[in-house]
Protein backbone atom coordinates (compact mmCIF):
# COMPACT_ATOMS: atom_id res chain seq x y z
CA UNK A 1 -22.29 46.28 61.25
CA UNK A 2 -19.39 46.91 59.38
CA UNK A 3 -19.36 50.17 57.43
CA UNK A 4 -17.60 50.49 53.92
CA UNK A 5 -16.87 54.19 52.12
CA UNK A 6 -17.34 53.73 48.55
CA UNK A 7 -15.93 56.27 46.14
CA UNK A 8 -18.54 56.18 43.64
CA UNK A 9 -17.08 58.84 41.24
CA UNK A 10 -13.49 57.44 40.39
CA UNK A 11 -13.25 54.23 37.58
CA UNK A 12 -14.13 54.17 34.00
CA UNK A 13 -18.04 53.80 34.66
CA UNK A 14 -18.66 55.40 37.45
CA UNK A 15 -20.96 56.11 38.81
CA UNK A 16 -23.20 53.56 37.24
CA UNK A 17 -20.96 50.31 38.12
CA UNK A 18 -20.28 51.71 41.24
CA UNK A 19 -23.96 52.27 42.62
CA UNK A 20 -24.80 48.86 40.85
CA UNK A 21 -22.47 47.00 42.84
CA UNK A 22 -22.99 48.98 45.77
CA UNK A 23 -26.83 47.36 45.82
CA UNK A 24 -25.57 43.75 44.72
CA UNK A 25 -23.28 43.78 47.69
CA UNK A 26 -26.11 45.29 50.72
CA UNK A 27 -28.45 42.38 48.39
CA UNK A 28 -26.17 39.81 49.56
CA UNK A 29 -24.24 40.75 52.73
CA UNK A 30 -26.70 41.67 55.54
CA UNK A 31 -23.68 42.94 57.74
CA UNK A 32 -22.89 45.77 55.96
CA UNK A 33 -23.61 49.62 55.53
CA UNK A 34 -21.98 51.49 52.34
CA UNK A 35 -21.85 55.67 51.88
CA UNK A 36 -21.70 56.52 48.45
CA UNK A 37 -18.95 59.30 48.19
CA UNK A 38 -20.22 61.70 44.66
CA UNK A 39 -22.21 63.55 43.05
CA UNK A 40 -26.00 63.06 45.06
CA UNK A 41 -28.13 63.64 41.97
CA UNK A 42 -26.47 61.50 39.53
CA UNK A 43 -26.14 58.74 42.61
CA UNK A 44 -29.52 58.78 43.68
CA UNK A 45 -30.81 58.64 40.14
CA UNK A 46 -29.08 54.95 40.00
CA UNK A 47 -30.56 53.81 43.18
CA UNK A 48 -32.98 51.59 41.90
CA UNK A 49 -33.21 49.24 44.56
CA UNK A 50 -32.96 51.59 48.04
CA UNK A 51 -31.99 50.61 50.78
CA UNK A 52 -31.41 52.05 54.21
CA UNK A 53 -28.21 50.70 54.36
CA UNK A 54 -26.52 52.72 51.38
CA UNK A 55 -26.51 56.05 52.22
CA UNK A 56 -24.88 59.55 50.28
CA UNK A 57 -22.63 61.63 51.15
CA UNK A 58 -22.17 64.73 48.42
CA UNK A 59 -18.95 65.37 46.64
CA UNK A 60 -17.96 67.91 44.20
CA UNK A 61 -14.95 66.99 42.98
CA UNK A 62 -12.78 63.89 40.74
CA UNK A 63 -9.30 62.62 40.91
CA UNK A 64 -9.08 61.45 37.44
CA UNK A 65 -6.18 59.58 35.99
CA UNK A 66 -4.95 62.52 34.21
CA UNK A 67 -4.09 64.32 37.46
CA UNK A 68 -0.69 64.38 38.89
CA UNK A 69 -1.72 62.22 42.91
CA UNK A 70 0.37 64.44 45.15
CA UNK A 71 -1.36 67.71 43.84
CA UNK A 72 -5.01 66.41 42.87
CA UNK A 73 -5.04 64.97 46.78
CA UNK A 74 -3.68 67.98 48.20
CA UNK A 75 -5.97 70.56 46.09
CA UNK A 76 -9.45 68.62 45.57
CA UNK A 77 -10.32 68.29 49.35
CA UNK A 78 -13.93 67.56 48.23
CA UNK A 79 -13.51 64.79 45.74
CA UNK A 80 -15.01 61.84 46.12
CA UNK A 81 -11.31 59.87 46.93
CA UNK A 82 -10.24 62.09 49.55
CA UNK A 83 -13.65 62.13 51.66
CA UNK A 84 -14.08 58.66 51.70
CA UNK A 85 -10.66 58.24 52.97
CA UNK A 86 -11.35 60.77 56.18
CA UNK A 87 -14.26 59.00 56.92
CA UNK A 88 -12.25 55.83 57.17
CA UNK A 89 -9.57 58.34 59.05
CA UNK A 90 -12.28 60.08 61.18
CA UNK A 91 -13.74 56.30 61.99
CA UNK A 92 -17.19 56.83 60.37
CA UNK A 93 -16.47 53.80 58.11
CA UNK A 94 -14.11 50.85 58.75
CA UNK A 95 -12.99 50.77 55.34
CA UNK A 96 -12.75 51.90 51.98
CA UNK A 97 -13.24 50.92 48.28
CA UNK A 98 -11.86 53.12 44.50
CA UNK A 99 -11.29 52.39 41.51
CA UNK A 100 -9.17 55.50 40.88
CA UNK A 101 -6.31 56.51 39.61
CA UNK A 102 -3.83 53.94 41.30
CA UNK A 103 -0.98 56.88 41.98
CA UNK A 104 -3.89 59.07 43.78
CA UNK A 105 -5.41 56.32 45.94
CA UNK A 106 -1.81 55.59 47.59
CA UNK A 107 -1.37 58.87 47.79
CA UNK A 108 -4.62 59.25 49.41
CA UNK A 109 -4.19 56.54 51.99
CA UNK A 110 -1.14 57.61 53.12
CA UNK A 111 -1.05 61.42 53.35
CA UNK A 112 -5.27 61.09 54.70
CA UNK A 113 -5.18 57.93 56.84
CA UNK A 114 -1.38 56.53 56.96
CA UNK A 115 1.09 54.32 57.31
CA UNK A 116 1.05 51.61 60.12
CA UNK A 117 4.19 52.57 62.38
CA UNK A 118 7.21 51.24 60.84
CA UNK A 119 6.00 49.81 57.72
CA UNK A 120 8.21 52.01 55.08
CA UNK A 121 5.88 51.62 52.23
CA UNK A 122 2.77 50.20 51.47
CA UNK A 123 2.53 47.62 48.56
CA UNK A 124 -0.54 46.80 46.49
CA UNK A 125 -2.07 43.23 47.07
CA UNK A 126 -4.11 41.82 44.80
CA UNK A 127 -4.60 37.49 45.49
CA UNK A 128 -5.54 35.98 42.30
CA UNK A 129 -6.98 31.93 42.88
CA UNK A 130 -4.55 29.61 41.00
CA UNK A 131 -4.65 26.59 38.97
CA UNK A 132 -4.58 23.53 42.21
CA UNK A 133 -7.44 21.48 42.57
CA UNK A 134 -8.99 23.76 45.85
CA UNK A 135 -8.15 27.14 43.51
CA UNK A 136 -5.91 28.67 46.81
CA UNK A 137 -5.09 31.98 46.23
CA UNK A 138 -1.78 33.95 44.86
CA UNK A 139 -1.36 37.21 47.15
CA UNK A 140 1.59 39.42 44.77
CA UNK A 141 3.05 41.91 46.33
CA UNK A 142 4.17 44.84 45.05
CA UNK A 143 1.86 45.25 41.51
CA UNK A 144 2.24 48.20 41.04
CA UNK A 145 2.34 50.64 44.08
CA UNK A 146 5.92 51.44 43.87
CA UNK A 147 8.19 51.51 40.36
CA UNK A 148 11.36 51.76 42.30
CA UNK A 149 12.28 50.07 45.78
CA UNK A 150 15.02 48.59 47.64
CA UNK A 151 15.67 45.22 48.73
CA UNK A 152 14.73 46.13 52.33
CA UNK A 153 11.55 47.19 50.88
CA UNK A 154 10.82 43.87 49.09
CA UNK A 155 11.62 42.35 52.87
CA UNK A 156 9.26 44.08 54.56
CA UNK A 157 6.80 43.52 51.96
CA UNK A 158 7.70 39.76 52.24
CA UNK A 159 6.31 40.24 56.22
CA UNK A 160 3.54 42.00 55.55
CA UNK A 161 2.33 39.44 52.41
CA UNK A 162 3.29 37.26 55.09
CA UNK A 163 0.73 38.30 58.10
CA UNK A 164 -2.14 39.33 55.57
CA UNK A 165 -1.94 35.34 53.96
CA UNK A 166 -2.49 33.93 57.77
CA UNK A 167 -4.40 36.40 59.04
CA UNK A 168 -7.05 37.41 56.10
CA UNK A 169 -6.58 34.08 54.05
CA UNK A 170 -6.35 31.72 57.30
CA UNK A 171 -2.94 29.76 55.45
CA UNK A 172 -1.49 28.16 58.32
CA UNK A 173 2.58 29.37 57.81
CA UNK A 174 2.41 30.75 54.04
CA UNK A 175 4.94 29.73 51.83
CA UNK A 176 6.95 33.22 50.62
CA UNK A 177 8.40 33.31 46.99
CA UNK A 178 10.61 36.05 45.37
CA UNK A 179 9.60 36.71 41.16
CA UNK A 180 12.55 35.73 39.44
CA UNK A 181 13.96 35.05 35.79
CA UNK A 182 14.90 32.08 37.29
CA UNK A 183 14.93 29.49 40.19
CA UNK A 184 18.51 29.50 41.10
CA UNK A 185 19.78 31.67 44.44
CA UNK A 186 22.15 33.62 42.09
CA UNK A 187 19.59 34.51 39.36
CA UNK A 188 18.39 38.01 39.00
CA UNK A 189 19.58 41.74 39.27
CA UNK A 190 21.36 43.35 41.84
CA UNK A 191 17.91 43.89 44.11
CA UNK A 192 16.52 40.42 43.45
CA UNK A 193 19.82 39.01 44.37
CA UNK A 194 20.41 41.05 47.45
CA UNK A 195 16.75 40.62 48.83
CA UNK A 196 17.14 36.90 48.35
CA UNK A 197 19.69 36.72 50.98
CA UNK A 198 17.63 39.11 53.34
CA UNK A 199 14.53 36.50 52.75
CA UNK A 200 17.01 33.71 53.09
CA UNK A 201 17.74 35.10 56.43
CA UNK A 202 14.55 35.96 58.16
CA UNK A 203 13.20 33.88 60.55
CA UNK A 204 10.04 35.37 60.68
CA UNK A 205 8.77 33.59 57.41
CA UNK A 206 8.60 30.59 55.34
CA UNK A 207 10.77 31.51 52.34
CA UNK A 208 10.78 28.40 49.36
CA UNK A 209 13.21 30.49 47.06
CA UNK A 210 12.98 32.35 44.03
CA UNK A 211 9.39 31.78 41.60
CA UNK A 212 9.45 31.75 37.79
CA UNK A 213 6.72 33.97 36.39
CA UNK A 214 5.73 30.95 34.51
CA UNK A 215 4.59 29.32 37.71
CA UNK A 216 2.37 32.05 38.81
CA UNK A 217 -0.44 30.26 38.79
CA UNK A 218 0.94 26.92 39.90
CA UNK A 219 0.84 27.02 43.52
CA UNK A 220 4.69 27.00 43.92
CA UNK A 221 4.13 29.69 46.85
CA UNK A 222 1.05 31.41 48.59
CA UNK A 223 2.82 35.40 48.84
CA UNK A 224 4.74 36.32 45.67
CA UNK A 225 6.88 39.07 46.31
CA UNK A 226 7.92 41.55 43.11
CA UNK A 227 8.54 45.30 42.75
CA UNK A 228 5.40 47.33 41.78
CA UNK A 229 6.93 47.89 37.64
CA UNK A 230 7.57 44.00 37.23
CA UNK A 231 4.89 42.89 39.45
CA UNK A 232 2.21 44.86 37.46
CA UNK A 233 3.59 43.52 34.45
CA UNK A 234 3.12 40.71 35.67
CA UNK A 235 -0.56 41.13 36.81
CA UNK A 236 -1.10 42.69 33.29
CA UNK A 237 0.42 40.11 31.51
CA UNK A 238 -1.86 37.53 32.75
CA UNK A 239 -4.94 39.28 32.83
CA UNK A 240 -4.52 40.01 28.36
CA UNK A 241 -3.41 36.31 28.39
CA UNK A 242 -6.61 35.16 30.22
CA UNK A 243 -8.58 37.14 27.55
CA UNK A 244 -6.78 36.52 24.46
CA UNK A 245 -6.68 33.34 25.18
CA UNK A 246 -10.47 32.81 25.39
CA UNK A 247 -11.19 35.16 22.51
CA UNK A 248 -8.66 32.77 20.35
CA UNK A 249 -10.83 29.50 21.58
CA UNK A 250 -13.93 30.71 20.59
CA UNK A 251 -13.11 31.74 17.58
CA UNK A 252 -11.59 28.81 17.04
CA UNK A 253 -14.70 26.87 18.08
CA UNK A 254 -17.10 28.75 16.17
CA UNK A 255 -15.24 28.80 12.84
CA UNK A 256 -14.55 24.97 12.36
CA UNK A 257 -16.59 21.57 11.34
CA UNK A 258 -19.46 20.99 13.22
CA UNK A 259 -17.74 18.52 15.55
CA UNK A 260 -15.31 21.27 16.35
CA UNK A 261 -18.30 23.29 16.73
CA UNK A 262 -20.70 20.41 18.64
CA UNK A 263 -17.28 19.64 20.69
CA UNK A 264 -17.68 23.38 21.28
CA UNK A 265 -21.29 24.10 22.94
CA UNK A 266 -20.27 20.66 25.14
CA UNK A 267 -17.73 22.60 26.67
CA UNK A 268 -18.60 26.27 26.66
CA UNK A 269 -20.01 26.55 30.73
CA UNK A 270 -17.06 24.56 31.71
CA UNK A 271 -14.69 26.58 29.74
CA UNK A 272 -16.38 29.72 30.37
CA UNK A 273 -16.51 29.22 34.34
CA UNK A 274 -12.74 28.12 34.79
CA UNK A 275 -11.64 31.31 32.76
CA UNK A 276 -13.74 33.51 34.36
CA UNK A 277 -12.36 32.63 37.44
CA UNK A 278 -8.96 34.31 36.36
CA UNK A 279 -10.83 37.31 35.02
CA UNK A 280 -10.17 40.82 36.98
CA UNK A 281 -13.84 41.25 37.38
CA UNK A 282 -13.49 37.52 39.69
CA UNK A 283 -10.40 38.99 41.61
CA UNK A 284 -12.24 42.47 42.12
CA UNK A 285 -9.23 44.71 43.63
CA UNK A 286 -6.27 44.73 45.55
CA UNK A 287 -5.31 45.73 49.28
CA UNK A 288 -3.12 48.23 50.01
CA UNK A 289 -0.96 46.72 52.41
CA UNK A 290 0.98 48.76 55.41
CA UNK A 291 -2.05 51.37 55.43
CA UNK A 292 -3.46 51.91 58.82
CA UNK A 293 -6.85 51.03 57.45
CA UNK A 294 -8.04 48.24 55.27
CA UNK A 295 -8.68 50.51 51.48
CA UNK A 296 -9.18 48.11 48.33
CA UNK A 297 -8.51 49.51 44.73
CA UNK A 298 -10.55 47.97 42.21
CA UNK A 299 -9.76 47.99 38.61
CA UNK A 300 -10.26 51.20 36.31
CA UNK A 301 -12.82 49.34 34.33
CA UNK A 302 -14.53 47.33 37.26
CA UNK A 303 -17.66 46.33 36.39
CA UNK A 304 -20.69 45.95 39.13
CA UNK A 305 -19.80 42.01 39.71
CA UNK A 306 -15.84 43.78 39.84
CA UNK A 307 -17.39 46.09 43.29
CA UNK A 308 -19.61 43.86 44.52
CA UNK A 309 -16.11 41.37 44.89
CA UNK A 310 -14.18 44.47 46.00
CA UNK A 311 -16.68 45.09 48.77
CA UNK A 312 -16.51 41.47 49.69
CA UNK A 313 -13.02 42.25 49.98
CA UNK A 314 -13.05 44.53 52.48
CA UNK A 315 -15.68 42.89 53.99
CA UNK A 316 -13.75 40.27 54.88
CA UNK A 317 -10.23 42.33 56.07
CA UNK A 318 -12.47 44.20 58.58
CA UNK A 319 -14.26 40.77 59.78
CA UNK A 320 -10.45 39.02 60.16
CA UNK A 321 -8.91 42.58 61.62
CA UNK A 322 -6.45 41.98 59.48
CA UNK A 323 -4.90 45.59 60.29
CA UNK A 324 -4.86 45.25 63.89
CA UNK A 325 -2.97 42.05 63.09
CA UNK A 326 0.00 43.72 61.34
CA UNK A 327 -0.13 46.59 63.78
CA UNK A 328 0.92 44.17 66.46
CA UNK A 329 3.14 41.94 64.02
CA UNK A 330 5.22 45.41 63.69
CA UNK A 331 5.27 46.56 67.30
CA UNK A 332 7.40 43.45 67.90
């Protein structure tokens, strides 16, 4: 059975969302147990549906986004964040889903559970399904973990993007690109140029060169690797696109002639279903790679289909020991 910690308090409706995808996920996984890390009455209250495999454990304190992360994890022991993180730590639970503050959940993971030996910094992993025929996934790496990092660091994150595509994803030597302003080896800043040559030079991976962020979604690579300020701009960028770009259509559609509007209601589900597929609520979180333990952070305004995909995240890096996997990768 594999056993997820949930932090039910963190995210912009928690609890609520939280519980709710809590009993999606036990409703459609039969391999899984989930502890609710909270406040018990206000948990138990949602649990409409119980089920012996969602259990409580009682919290008294929240890491909100207004907190400063080093502080709020050292002072509020008892929050909901911390505890489900030395569960994961104290091996009550294989792994962990928040939708916290981003700042505090690193923070969390590495000063409560830690870094896998010789990884230098984690990096934030979210795989968004692209635009070829079979939808493949996109895993970026960093979006949004670290603002400032070397071009070692965007190496080793280039590794670890690396091991997680093959090993969680089952992509059989995944193509590694660099985000660039443009395709050419020279093109970039001093970092992008400098880790270009390091990528250029390891054996370890299949590098194809630098990616234009106009391509994200194109299937020009399977691990795009960015630092965490222009990879979550990234991220960000397409996830207001994906919506604006719907909300435009419809309007669009429901404002014309009737053919516009006939041509409309012929396509809606089709339209509908291929955009949703980009939505954040689709892609559920992202994994915080390099952390000796597989921890997921969902969006801040997850929604219960938003857990019940972030649980099916973790899910699946326990099932494909994805962890153990970079442990040994890293030993060699």
């Amino acid at each position: 059975m594999i056993k997820i910690a949930l932090d039910a308090m963190s995210g912009d409706f928690a609890p609520d969302e939280l519980v709710k995808g809590a009993m999606m996920a036990v409703s459609v996984y039969d391999d899984i147990e989930i502890q609710l890390f909270g406040d018990e009455d206000r948990i138990q209250s949602l649990l409409t549906q119980p089920n012996d495999r969602i259990s409580i454990v009682h919290t008294t304190e929240v890491i909100t986004g207004e907190d400063e992360p080093t502080k709020a994890v050292r002072r509020k022991k008892d929050s909901s964040m911390v505890k489900a993180a030395r569960s994961v730590k104290e091996g009550h639970n294989d792994a962990m889903v928040t939708a916290g503050n981003t700042g505090a959940a690193l923070t969390t993971a590495i000063a409560v559970i830690g870094r896998i030996k010789h990884v230098k910094r984690p990096g934030l992993a979210p795989a968004f399904p692209t635009l070829t025929p079979e939808k493949k996934p996109l895993i970026l790496l960093d979006a949004g973990a670290n603002v400032d990092l070397d071009p070692e660091h965007l190496h080793q994150f280039a590794i670890l993007g690396s091991v997680y595509a093959e090993g969680v994803f089952e992509i059989d030597n995944p193509k590694i690109g660099l985000l660039n302003n443009g395709t050419e080896e020279l093109k970039g800043n001093r970092q992008t140029k400098e880790a270009f040559q390091l990528l250029k030079e390891e054996e370890r991976i299949n590098f194809v060169g630098n990616v234009e962020p106009t391509h994200l979604l194109t299937g020009e690579c399977d691990v795009l690797v960015s630092d965490g300020f222009t990879g979550n701009i990234a991220v960000k960028t397409l996830e207001g696109a994906v919506k604006n770009v719907m909300k435009y259509l419809k309007t669009t559609l429901s404002e014309g002639n009737i053919q516009t509007k006939l041509g409309g209601l012929l396509i809606k589900n089709a339209l509908t279903e291929a955009v949703g597929d980009l939505g954040e609520h689709k892609i559920g979180g992202a994994v915080f790679l390099g952390i000796d333990a597989p921890i997921i952070k969902a969006h801040g305004n997850s929604n219960d289909e938003a857990i019940l995909n972030a649980i099916r995240q973790a899910r699946t890096a326990v099932k494909n020991d994805f962890v153990q996997k970079t442990r040994d990768y890293f030993e060699q």
